[in-house]
PDB file of N, CA and C in Angstrom:
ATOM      1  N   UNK A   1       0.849  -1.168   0.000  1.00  0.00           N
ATOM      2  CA  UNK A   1       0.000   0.000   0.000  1.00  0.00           C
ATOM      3  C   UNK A   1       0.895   1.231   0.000  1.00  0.00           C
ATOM      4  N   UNK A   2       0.477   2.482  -0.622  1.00  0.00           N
ATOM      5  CA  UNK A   2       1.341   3.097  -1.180  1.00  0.00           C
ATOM      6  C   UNK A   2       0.567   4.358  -0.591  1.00  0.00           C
ATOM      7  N   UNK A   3       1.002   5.172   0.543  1.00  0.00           N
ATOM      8  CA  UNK A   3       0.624   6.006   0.960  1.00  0.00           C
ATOM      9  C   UNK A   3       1.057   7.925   0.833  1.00  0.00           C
ATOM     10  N   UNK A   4       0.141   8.626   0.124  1.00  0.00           N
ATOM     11  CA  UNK A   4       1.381   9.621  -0.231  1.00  0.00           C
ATOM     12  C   UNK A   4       0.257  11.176   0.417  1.00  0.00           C
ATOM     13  N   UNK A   5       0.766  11.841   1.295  1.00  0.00           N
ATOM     14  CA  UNK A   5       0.280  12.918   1.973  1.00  0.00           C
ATOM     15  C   UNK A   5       1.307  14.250   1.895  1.00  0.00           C
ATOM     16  N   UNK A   6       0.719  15.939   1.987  1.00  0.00           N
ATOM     17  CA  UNK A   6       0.971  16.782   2.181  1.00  0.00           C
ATOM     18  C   UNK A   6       1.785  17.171   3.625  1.00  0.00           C
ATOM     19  N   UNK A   7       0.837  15.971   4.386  1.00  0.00           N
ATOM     20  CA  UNK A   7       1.128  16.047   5.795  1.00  0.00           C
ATOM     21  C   UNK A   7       1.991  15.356   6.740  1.00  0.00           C
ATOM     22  N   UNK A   8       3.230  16.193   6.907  1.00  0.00           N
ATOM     23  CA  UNK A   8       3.981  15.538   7.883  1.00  0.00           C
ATOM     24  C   UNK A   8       3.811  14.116   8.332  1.00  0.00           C
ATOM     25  N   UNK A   9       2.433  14.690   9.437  1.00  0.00           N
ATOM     26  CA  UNK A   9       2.077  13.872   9.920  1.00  0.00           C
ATOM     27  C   UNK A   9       1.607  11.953   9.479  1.00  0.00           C
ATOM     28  N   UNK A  10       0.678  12.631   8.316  1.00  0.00           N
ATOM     29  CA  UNK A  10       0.751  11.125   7.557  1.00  0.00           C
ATOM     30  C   UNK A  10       1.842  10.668   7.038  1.00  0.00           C
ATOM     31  N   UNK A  11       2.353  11.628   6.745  1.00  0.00           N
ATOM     32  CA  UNK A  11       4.476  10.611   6.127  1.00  0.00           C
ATOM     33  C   UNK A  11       4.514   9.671   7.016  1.00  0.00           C
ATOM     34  N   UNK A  12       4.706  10.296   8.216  1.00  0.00           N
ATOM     35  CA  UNK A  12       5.383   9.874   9.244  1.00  0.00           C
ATOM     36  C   UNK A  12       4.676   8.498   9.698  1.00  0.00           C
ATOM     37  N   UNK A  13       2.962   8.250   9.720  1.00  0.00           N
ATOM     38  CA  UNK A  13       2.201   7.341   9.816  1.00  0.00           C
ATOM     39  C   UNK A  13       2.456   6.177   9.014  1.00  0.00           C
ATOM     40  N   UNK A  14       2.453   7.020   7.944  1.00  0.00           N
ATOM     41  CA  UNK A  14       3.149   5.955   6.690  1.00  0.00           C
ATOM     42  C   UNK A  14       4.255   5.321   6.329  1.00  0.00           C
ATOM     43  N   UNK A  15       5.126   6.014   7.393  1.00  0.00           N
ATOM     44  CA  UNK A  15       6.875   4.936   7.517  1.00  0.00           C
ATOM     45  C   UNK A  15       6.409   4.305   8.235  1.00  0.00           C
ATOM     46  N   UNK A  16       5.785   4.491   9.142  1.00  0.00           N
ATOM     47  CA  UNK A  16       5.719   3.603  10.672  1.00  0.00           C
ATOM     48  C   UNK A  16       4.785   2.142  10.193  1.00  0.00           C
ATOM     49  N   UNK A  17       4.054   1.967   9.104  1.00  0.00           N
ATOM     50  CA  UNK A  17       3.293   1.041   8.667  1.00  0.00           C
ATOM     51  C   UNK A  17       3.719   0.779   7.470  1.00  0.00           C
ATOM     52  N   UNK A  18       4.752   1.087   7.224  1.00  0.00           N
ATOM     53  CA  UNK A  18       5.754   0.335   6.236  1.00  0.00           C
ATOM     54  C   UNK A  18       5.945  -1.205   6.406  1.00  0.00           C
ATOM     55  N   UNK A  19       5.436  -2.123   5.809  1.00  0.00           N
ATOM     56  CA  UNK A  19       5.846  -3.734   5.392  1.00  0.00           C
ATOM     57  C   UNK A  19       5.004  -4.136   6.364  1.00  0.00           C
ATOM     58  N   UNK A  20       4.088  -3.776   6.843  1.00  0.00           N
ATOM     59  CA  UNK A  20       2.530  -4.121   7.809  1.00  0.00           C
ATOM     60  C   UNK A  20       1.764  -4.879   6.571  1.00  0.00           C
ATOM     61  N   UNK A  21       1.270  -5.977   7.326  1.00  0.00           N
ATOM     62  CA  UNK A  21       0.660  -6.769   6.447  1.00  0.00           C
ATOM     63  C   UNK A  21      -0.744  -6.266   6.228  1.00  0.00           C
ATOM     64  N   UNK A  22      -1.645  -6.121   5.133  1.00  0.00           N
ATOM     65  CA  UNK A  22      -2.289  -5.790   5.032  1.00  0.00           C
ATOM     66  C   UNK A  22      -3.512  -6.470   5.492  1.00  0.00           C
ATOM     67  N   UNK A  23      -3.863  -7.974   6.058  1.00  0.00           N
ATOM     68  CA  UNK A  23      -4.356  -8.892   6.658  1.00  0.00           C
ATOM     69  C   UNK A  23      -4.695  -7.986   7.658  1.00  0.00           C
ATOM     70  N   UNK A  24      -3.794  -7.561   8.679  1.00  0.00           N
ATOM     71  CA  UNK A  24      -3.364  -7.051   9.893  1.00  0.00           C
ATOM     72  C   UNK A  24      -4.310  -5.690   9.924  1.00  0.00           C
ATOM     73  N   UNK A  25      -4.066  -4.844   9.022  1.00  0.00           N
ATOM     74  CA  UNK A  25      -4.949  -3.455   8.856  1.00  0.00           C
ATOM     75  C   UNK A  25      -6.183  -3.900   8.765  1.00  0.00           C
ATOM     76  N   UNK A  26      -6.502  -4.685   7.861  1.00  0.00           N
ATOM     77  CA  UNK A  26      -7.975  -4.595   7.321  1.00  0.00           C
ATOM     78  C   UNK A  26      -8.978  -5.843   8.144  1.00  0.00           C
ATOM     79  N   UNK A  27      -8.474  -6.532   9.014  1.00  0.00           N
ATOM     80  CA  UNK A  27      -8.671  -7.049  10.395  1.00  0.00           C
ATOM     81  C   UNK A  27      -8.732  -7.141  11.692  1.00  0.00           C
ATOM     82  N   UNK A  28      -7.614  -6.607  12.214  1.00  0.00           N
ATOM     83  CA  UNK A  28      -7.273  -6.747  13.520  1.00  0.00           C
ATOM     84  C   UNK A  28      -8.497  -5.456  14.301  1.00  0.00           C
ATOM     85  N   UNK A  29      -8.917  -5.935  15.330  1.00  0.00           N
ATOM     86  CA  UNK A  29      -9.605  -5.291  16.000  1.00  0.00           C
ATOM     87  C   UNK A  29      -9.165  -3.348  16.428  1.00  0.00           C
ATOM     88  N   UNK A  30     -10.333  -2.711  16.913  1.00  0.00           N
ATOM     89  CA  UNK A  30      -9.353  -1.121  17.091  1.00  0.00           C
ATOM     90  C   UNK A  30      -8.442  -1.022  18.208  1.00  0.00           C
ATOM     91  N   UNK A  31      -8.352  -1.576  19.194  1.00  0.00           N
ATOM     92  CA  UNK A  31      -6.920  -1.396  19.939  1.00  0.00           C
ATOM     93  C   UNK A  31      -5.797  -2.042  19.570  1.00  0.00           C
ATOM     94  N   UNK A  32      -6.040  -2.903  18.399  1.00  0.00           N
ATOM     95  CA  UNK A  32      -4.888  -3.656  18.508  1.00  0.00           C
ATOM     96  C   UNK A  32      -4.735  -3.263  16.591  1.00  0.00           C
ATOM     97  N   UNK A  33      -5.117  -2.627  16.578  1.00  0.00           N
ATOM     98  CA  UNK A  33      -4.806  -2.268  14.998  1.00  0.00           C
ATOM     99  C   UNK A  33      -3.183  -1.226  14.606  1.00  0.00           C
ATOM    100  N   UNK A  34      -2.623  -1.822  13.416  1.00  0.00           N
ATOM    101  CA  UNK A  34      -1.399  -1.201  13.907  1.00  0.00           C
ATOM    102  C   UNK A  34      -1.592  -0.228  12.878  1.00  0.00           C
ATOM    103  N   UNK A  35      -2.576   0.561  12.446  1.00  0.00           N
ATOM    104  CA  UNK A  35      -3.243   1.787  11.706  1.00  0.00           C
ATOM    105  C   UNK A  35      -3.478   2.628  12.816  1.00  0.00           C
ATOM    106  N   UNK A  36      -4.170   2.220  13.824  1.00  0.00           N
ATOM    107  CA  UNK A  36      -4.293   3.061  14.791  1.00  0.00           C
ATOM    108  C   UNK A  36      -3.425   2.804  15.975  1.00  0.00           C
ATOM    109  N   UNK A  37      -2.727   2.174  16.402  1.00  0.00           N
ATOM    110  CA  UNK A  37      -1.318   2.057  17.226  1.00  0.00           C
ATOM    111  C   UNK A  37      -0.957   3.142  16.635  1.00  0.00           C
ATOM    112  N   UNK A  38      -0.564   3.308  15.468  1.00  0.00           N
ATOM    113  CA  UNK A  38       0.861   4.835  15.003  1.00  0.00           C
ATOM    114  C   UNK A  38       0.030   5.832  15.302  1.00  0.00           C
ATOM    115  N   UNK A  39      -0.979   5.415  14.517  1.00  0.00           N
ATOM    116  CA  UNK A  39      -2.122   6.947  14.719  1.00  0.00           C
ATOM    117  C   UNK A  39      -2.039   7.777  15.407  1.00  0.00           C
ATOM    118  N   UNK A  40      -1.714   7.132  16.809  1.00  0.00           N
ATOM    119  CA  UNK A  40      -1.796   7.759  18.180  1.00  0.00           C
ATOM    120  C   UNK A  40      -1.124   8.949  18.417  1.00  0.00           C
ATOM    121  N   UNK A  41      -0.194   8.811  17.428  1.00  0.00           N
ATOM    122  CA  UNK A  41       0.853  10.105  17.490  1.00  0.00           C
ATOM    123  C   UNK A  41       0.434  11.596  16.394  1.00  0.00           C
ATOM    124  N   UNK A  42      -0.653  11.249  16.250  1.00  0.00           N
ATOM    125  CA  UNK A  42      -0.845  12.201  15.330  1.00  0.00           C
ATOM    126  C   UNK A  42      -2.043  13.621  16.313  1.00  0.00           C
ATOM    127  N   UNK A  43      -1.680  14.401  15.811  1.00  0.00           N
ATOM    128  CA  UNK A  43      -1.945  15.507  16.444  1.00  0.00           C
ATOM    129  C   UNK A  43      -3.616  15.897  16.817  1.00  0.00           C
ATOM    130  N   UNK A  44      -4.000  15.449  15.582  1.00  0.00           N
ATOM    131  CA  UNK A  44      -5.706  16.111  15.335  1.00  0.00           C
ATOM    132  C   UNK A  44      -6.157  14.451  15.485  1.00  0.00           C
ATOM    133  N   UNK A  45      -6.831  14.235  16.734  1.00  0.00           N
ATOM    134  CA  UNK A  45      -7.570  13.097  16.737  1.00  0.00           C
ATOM    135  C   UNK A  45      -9.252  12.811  16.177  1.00  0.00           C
ATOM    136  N   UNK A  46      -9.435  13.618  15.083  1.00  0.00           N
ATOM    137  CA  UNK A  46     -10.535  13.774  14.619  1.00  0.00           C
ATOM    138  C   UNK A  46     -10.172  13.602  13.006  1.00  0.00           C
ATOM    139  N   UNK A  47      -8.573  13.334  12.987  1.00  0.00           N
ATOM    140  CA  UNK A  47      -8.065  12.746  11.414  1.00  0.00           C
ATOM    141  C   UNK A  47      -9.045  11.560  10.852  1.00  0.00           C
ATOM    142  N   UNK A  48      -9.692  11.710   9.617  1.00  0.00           N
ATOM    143  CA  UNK A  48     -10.031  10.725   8.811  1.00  0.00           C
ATOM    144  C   UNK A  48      -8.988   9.695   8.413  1.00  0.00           C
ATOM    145  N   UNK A  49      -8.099  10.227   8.676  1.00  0.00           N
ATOM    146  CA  UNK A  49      -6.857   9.487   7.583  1.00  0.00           C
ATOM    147  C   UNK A  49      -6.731   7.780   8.105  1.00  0.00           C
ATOM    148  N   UNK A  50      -6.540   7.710   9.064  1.00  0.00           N
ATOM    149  CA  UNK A  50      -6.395   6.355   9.454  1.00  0.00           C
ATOM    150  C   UNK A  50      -7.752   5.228   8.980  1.00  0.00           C
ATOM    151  N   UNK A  51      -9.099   6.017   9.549  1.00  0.00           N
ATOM    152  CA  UNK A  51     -10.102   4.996   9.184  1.00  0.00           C
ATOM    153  C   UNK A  51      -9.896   4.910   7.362  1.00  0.00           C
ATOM    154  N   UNK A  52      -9.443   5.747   6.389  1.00  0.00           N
ATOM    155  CA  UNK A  52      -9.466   5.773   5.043  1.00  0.00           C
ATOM    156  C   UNK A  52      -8.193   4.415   4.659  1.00  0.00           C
ATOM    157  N   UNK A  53      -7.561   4.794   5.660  1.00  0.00           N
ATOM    158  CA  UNK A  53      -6.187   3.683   5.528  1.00  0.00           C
ATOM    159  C   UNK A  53      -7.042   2.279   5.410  1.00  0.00           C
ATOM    160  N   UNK A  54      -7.571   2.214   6.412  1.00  0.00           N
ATOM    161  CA  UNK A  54      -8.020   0.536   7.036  1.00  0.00           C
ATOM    162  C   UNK A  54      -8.757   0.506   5.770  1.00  0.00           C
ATOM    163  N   UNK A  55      -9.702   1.147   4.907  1.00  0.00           N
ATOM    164  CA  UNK A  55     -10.958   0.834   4.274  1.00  0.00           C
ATOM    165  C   UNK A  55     -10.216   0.178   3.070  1.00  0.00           C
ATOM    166  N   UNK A  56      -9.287   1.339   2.522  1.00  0.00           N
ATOM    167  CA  UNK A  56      -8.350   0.753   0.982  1.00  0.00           C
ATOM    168  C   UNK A  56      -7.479  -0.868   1.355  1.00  0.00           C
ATOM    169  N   UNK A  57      -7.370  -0.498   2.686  1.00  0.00           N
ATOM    170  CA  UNK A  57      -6.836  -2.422   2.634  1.00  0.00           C
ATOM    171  C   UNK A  57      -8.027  -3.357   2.570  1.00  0.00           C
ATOM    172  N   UNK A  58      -8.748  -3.078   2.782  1.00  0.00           N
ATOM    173  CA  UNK A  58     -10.534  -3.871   2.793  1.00  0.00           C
ATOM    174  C   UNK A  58     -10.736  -4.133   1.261  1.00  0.00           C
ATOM    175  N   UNK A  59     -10.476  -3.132   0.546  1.00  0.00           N
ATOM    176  CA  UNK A  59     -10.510  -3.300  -0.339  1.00  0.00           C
ATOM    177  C   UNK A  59     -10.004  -3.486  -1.434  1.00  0.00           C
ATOM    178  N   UNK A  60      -8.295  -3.143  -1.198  1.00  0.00           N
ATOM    179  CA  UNK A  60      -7.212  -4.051  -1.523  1.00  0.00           C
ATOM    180  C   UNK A  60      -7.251  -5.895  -1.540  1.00  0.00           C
ATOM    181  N   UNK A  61      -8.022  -5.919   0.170  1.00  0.00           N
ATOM    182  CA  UNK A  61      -7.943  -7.845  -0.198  1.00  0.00           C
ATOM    183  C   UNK A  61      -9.133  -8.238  -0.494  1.00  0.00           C
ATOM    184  N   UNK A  62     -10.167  -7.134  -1.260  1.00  0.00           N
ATOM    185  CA  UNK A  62     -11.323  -8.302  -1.789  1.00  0.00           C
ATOM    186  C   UNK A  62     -12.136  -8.406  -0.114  1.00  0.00           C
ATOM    187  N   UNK A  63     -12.215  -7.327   0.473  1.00  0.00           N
ATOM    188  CA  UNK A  63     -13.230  -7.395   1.905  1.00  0.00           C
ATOM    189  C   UNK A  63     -14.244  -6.534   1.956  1.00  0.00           C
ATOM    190  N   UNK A  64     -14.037  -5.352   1.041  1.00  0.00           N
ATOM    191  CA  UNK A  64     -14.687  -4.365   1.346  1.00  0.00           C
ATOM    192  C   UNK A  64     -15.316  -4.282  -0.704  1.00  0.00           C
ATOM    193  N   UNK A  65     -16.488  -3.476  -1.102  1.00  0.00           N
ATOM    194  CA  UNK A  65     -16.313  -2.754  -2.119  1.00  0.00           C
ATOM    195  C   UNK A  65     -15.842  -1.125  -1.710  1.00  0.00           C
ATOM    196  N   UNK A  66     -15.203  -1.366  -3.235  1.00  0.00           N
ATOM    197  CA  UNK A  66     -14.525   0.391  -3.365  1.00  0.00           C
ATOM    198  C   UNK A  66     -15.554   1.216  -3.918  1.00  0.00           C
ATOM    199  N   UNK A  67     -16.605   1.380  -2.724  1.00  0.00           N
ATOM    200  CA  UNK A  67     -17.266   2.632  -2.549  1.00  0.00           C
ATOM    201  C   UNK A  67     -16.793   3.867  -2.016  1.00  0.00           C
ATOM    202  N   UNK A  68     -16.900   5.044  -2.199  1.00  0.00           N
ATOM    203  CA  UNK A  68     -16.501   6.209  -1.802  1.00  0.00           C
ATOM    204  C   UNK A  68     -17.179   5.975  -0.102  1.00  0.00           C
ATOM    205  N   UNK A  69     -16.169   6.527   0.808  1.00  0.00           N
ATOM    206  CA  UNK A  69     -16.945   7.024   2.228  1.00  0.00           C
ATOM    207  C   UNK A  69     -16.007   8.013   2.350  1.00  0.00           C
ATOM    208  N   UNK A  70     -17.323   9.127   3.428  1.00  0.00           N
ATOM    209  CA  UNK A  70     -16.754  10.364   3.571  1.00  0.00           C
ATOM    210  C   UNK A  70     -18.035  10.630   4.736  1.00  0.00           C
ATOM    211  N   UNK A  71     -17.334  11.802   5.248  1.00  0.00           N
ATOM    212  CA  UNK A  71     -17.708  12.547   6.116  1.00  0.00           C
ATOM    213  C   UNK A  71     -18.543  14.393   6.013  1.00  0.00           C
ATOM    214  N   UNK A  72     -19.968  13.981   6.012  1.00  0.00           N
ATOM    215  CA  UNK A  72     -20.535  15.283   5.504  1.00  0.00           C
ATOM    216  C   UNK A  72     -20.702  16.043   6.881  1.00  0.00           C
ATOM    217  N   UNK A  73     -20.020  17.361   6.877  1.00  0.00           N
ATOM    218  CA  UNK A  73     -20.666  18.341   8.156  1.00  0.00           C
ATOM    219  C   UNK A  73     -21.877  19.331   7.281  1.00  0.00           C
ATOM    220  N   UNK A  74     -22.989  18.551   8.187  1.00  0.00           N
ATOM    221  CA  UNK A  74     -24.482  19.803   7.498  1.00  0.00           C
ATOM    222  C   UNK A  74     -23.831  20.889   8.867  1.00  0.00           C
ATOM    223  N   UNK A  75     -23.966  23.053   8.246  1.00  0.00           N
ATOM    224  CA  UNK A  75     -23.783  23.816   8.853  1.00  0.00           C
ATOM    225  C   UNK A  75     -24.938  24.040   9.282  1.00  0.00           C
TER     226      UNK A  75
END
């Protein structure tokens, strides 16, 4: 999985889950997920980025369809 961000922060998420099996992401329960293990270090805990991580491995192994999800704020 090939992760590419503006943000520091996701670089940095994205070395740290370097050669992580993708089994592992798109399975393992939320405390023990190592998408959200690194996560932890990231600043804004209201980041989409991690749950978007887990979904493309879902659907990388044939678990998920590659439907769009997103997050609408009605003002």
């Amino acid at each position: 999985m090939q992760i590419t961000s503006d943000c520091k922060h996701i670089d940095e998420l994205a070395k740290n889950l370097r050669g992580e099996d993708l089994i592992n992401i798109a399975t393992k329960e939320m405390m023990g997920n190592p998408v959200f293990r690194c996560a932890q270090t990231l600043p804004h805990p209201g980041c989409p980025v991690p749950a978007g991580i887990i979904k493309c491995a879902e659907i990388a192994l044939g678990l998920a369809l590659p439907k769009d999800a997103y997050i609408k704020i009605n003002k």
